[in-house]
Protein backbone atom coordinates (compact mmCIF):
# COMPACT_ATOMS: atom_id res chain seq x y z
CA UNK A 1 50.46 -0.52 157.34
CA UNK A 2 48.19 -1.08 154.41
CA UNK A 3 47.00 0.98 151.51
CA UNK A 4 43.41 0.91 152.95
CA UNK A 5 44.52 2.30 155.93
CA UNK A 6 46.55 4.96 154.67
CA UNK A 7 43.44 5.77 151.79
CA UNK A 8 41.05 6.13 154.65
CA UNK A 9 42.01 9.05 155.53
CA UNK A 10 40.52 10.74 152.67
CA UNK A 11 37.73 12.79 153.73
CA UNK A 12 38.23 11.09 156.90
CA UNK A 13 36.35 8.45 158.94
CA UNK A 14 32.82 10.94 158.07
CA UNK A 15 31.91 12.34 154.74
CA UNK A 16 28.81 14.93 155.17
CA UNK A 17 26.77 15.79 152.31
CA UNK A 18 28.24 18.08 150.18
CA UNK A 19 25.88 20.31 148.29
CA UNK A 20 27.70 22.96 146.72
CA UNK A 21 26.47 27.14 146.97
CA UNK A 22 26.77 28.94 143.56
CA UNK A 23 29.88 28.91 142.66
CA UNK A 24 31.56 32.79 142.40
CA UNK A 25 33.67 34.03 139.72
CA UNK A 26 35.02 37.38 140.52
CA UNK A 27 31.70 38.44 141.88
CA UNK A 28 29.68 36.59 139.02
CA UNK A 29 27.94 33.84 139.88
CA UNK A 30 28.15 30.15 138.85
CA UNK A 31 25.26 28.04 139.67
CA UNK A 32 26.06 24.68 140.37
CA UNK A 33 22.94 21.93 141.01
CA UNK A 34 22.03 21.94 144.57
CA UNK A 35 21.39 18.14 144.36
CA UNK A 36 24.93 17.66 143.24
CA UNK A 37 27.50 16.39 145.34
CA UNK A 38 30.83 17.75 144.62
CA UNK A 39 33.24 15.83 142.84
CA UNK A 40 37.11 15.52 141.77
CA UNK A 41 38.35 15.52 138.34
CA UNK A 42 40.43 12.26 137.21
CA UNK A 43 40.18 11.14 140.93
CA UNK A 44 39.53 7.04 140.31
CA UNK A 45 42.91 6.88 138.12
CA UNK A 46 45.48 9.37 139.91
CA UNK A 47 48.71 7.39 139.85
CA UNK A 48 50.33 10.03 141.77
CA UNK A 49 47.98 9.28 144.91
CA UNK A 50 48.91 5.65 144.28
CA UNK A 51 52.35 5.54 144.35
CA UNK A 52 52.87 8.24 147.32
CA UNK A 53 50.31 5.58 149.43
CA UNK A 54 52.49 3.13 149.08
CA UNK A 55 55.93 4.73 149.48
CA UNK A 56 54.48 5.96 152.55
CA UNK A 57 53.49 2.62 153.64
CA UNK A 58 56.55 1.55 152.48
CA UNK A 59 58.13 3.72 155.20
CA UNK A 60 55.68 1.92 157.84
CA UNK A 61 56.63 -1.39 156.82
CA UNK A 62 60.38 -0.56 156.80
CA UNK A 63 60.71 1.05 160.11
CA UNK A 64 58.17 -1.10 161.71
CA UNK A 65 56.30 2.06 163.54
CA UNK A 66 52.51 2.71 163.77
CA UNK A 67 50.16 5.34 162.10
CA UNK A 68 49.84 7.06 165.32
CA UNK A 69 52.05 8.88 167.88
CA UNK A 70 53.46 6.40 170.15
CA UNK A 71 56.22 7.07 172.81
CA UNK A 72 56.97 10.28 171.11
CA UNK A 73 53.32 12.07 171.45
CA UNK A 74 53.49 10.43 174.69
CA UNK A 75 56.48 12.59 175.99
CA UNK A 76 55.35 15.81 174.51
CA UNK A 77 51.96 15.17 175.81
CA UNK A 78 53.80 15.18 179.54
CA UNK A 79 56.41 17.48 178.11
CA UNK A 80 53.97 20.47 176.95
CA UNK A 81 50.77 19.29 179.76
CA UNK A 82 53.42 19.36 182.33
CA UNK A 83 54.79 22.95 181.47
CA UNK A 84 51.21 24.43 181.30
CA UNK A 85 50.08 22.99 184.79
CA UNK A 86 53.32 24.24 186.90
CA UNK A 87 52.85 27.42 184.93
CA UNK A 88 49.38 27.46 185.93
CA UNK A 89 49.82 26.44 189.88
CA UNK A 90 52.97 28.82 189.94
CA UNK A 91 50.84 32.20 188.51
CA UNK A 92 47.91 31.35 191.03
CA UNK A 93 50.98 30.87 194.15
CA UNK A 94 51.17 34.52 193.97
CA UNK A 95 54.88 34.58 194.76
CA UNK A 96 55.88 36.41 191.70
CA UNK A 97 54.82 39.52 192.08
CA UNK A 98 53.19 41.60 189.76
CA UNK A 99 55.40 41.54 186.13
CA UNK A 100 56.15 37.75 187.05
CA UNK A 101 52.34 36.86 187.61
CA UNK A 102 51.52 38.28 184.32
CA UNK A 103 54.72 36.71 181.88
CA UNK A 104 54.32 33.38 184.00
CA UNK A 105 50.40 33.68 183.05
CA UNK A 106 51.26 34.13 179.05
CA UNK A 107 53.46 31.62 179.44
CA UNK A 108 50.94 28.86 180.56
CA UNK A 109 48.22 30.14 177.86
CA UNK A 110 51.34 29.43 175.30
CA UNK A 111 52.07 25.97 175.93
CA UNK A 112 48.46 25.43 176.31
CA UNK A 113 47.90 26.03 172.79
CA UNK A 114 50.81 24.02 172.26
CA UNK A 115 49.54 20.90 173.81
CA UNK A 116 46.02 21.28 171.85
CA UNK A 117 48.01 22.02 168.83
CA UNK A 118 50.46 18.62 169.55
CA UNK A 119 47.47 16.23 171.55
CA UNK A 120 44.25 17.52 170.73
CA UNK A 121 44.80 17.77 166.94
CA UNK A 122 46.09 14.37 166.77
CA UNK A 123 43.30 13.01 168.62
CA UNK A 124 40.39 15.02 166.70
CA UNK A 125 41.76 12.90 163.92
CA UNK A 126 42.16 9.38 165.62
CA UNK A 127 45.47 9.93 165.09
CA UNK A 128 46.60 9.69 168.77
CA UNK A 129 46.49 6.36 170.16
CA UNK A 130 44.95 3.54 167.77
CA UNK A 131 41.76 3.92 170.45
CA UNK A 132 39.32 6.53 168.85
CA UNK A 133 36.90 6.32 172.31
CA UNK A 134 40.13 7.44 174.41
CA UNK A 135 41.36 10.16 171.37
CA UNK A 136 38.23 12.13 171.47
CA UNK A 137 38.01 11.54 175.14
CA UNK A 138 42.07 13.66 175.43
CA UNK A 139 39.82 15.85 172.61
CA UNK A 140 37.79 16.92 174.71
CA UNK A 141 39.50 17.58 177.60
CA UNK A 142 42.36 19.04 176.28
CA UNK A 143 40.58 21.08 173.51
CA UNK A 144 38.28 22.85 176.72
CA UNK A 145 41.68 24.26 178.76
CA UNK A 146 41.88 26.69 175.56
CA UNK A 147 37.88 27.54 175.82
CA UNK A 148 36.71 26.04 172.36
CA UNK A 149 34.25 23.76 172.21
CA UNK A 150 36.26 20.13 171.06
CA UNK A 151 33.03 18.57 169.39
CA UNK A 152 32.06 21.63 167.47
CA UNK A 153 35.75 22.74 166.52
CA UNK A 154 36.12 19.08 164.99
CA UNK A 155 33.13 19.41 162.88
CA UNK A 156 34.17 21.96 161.53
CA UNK A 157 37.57 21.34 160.76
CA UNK A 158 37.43 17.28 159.68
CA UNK A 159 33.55 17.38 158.09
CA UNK A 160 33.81 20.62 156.37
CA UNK A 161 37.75 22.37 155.94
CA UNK A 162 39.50 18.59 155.04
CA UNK A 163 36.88 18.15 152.67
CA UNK A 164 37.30 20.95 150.78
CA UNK A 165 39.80 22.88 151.90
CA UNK A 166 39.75 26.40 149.48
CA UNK A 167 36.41 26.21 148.32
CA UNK A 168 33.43 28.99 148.43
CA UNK A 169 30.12 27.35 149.84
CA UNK A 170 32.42 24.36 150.93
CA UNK A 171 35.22 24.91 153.33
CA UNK A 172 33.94 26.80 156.71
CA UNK A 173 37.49 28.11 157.70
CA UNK A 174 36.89 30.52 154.28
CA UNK A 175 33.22 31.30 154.43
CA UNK A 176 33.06 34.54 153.61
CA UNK A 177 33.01 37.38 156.61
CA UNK A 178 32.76 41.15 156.46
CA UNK A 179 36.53 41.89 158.01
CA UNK A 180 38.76 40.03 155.73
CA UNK A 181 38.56 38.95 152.28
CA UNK A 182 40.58 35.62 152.05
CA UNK A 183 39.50 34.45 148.59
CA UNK A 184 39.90 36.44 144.97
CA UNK A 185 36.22 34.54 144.76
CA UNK A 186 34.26 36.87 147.20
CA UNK A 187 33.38 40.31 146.76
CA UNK A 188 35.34 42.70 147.56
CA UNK A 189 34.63 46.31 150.40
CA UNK A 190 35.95 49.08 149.95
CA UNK A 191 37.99 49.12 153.56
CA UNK A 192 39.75 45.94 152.57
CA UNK A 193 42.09 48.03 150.93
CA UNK A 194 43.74 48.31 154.23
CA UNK A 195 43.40 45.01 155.64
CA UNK A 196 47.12 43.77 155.62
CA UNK A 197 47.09 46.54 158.27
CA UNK A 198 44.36 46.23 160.50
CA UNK A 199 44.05 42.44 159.86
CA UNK A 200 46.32 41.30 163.37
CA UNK A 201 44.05 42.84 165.27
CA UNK A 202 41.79 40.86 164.02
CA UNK A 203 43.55 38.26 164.35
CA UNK A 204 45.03 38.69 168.00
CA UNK A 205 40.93 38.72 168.95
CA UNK A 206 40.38 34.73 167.34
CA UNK A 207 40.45 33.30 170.88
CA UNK A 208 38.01 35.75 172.29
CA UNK A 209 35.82 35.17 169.13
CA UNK A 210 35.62 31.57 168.96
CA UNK A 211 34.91 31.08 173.02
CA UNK A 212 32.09 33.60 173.35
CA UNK A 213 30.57 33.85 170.14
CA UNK A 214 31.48 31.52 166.91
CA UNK A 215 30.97 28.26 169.71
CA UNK A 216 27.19 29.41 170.58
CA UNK A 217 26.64 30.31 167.03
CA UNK A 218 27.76 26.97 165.32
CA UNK A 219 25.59 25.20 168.22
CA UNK A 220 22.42 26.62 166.68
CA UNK A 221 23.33 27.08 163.19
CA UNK A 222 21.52 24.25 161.09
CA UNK A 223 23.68 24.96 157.95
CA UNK A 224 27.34 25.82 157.80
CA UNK A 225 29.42 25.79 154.57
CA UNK A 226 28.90 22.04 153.33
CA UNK A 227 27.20 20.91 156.19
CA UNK A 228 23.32 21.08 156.04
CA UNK A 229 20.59 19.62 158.55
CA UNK A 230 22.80 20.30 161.30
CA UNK A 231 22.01 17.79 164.06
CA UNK A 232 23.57 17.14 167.46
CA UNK A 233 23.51 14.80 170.25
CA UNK A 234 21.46 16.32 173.28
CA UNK A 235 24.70 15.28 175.35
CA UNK A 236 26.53 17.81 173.24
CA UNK A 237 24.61 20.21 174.90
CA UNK A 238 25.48 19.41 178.35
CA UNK A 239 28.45 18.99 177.60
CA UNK A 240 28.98 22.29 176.15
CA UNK A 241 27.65 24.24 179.07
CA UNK A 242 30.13 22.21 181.40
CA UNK A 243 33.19 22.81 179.32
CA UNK A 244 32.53 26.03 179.14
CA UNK A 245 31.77 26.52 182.88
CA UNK A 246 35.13 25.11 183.72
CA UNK A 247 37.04 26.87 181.09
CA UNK A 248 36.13 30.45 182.82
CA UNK A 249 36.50 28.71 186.73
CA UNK A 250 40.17 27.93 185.38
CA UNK A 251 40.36 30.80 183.54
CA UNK A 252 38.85 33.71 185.30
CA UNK A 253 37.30 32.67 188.83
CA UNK A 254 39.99 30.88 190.32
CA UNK A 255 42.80 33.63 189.50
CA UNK A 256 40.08 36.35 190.11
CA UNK A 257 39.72 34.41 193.81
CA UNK A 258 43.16 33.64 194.73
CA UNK A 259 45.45 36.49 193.26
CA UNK A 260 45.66 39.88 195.38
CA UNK A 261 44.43 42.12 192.22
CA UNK A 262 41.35 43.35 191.43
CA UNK A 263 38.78 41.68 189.10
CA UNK A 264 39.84 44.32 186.18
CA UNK A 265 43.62 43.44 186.70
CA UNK A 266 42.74 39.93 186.22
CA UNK A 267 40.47 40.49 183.30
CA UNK A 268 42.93 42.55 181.09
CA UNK A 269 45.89 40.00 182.19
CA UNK A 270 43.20 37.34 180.79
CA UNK A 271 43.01 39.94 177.47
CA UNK A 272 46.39 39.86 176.74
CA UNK A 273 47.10 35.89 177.51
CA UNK A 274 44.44 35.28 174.56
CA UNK A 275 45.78 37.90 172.56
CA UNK A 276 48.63 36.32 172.47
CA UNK A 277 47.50 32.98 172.02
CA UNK A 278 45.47 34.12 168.98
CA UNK A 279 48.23 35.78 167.68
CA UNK A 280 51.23 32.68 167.57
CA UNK A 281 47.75 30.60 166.20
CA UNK A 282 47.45 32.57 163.61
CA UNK A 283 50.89 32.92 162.31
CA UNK A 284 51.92 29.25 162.57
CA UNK A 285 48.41 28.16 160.32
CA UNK A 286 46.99 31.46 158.53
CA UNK A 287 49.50 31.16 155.92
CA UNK A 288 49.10 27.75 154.92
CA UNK A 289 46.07 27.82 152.98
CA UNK A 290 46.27 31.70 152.33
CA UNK A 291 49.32 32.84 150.37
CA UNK A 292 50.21 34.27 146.96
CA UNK A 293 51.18 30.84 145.94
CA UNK A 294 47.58 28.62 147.25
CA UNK A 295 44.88 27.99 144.78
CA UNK A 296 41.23 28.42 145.33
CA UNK A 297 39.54 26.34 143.32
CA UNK A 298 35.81 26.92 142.21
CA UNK A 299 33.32 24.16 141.53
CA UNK A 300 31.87 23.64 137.84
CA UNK A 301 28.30 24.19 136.87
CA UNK A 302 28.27 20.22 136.72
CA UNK A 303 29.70 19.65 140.28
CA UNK A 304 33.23 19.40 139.57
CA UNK A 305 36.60 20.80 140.72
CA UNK A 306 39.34 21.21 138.58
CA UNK A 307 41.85 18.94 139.85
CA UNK A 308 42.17 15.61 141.69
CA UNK A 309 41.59 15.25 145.52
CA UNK A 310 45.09 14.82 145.68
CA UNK A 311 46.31 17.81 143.32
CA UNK A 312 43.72 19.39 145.39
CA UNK A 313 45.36 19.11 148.73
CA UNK A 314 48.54 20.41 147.11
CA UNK A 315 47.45 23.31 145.76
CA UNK A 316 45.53 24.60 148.30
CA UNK A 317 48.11 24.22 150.96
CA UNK A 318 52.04 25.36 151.66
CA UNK A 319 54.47 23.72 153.97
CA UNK A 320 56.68 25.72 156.11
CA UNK A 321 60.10 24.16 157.04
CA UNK A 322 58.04 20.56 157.09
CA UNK A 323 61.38 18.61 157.49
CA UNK A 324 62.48 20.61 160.77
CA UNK A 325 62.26 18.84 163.80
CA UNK A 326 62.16 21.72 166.30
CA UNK A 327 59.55 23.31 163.89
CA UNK A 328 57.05 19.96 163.92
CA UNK A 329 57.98 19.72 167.55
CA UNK A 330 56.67 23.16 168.29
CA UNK A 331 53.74 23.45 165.49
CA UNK A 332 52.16 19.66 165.71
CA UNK A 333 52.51 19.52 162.10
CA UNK A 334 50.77 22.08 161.32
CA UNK A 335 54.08 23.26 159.25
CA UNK A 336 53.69 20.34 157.39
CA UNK A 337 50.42 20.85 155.71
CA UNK A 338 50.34 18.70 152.55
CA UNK A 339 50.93 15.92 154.52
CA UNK A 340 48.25 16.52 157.32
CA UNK A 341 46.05 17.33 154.13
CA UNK A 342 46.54 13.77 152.45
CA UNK A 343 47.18 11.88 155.77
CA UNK A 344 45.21 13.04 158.11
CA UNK A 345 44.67 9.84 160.25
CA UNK A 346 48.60 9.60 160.65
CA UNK A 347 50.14 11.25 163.75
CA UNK A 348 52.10 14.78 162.82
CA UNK A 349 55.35 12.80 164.37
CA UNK A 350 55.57 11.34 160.85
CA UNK A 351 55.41 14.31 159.09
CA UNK A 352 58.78 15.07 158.61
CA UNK A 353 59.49 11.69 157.12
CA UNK A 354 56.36 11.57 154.96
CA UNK A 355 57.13 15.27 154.00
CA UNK A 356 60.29 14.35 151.85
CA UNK A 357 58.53 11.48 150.48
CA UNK A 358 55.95 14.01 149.14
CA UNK A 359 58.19 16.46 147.89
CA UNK A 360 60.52 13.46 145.93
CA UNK A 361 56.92 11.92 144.95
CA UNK A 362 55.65 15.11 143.21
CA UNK A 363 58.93 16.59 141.59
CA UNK A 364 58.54 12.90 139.69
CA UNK A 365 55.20 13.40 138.98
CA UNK A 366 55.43 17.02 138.40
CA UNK A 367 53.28 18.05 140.80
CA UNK A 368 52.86 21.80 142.67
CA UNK A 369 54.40 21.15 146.30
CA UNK A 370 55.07 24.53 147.58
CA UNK A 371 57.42 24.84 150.80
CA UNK A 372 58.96 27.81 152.33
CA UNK A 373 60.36 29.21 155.32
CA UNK A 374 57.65 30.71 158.06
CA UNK A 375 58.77 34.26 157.49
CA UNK A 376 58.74 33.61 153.86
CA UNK A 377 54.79 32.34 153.97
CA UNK A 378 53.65 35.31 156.65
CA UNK A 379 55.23 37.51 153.70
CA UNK A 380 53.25 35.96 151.31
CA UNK A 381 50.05 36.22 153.37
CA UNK A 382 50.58 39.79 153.98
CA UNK A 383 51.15 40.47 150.16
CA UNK A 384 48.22 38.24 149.40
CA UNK A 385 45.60 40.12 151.82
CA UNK A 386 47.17 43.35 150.29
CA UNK A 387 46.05 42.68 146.47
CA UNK A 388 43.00 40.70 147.17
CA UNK A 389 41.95 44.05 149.53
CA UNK A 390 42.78 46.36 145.99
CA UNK A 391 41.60 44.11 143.79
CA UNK A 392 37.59 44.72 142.73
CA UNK A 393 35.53 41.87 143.19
């Protein structure tokens, strides 16, 4: 694998304009040029970024294996699909009675998130198969059994949060909202005082949120964080209505038609499936980006962050037990963050191996690779929502 390969997976395969917002500094604002793309500091000579690219293709060239998933996505592909569609043909049998309808249910909606979490997210990235056509094709498709919208989901999260991941104005996964405040740089309400205890009920409604409203907003919206002039295909918009159709046949009309219980019973089993889902979402990605020990970096009046795109992707993210095998097998990589962060066009079945290389790579270079264990960074997530919600903004 070559260094160009590897390097083009910063910012990935599209780069939208970036125009920063003001900047905000503790509720004081910083106004940076609108016509000003946003730039990193020191970027053109980082050494660090240099050597880790070719350690790591190093590792390709020594063990011979490709960028993407190979036999090994392939299996848990089959391995998590699989799971979710007996789940699914077993809860719609009816056989199980009540209490066994409803766990066998939560079960399916489980290892459906697992499979988007382990295919889809591979395959937003080209990441899957070496075939970009067939990975946002399994996008798609796989993205719509958990009701999100594939093609708006991945513009947000390759065009806007790998971008800038941390920064006001820049990164849509911390745009400011009324319910939570993420970031020491928004302003602070009074009621976030007490939002390390109301905030998993937020949380456990994410699913809900993102299938019947944030979707049909983002389709509209012509600006969102970084993004402006927001244009899509017409097909999009087919295709959107369809997904969506066949998300609540599967979903909702189908059990609703076959099972013996009323609509309602159906409906709050339905509830509690995307509760859960929400909830195990949440907790295996929230603290990643959000903890005591994450930077959020603020753009300069001349367009500028602080720190390297590299440095940048460090400090902004935490790893949580990113050399465990039953951890990336269950979380897609998602536990190893730095390394989805600065390879993002490599499958997450390389993470563990390109994990160590980044922690050995930035102890030389005395870089700031955080790692920790899961109930370690929910901790820290938890302590971090409790000062930012007491701290004025």
């Amino acid at each position: 694998m070559s260094l160009q390969s590897l390097a083009d997976g910063k910012g990935e395969s599209v780069e939208p304009r970036a125009v920063p917002e003001p900047a905000i500094r503790r509720g004081q604002a910083v106004q940076a040029a609108r016509s000003q793309r946003i730039k990193f500091t020191n970027d053109a000579n980082d050494r660090f970024l240099a050597t880790l690219r070719s350690r790591v293709a190093d590792y390709f060239q020594a063990t011979g294996r490709s960028r993407t998933g190979g036999a090994k996505i392939l299996f848990k592909g089959i391995f998590y699909g699989g799971l979710a569609a007996a789940l699914y043909a077993l809860t719609l049998s009816g056989r199980l009675g009540g209490a066994g309808t409803f766990f066998s249910a939560m079960a399916c909606g489980l290892f459906v998130l697992l499979l988007v979490a382990n295919i889809a997210h591979d395959a937003a990235h080209d990441a899957l198969s070496g075939n970009k056509k067939f990975d946002r094709f399994v996008h798609m498709i796989v993205f719509s059994l958990l009701g999100s919208n594939a093609y708006l989901w991945r513009m947000r999260h390759v065009k806007s949060h790998h971008n800038f991941p941390n920064v006001n104005g820049c990164d849509v996964d911390i745009d400011e909202n009324p319910f939570i405040r993420l970031s020491p740089n928004h302003p602070g309400r009074w009621y976030q005082a007490y939002q390390h205890l109301y905030v998993p009920l937020i949380y456990a409604l994410v699913a809900l949120h993102s299938i019947f409203f944030q979707d049909l907003i983002y389709l509209f919206k012509k600006r969102l964080a970084n993004l402006h002039d927001i244009r899509h295909p017409p097909h999009q918009y087919v295709l959107f209505v369809v997904s969506k159709a066949a998300y609540l046949g599967l979903a909702l009309a189908l059990p609703i038609a076959l099972l013996e219980y009323a609509w309602w019973q159906v409906l709050i089993g339905y509830l509690f499936v995307t509760a859960v889902q929400s909830l195990m979402f949440a907790f295996m990605l929230i603290g990643t980006h959000f903890t005591e020990e994450t930077a959020f970096p603020m753009v300069d009046e001349e367009g500028y962050l602080p720190h390297s795109w590299a440095d940048h992707a460090l400090l902004t993210s935490t790893d949580w037990l990113p050399r465990s095998p039953l951890a990336n097998f269950i979380a897609g990589g998602a536990n190893a963050h730095a390394a989805h962060h600065l390879f993002p066009n490599v499958s997450h079945v390389h993470y563990i191996a390109i994990s160590k290389i980044i922690r050995e790579t930035a102890a030389e270079f005395g870089k700031p690779y955080k790692e920790a264990g899961l109930l370690e960074m929910t901790s820290s997530h938890f302590r971090l929502l409790r000062r930012l919600g007491r701290q004025p903004g």
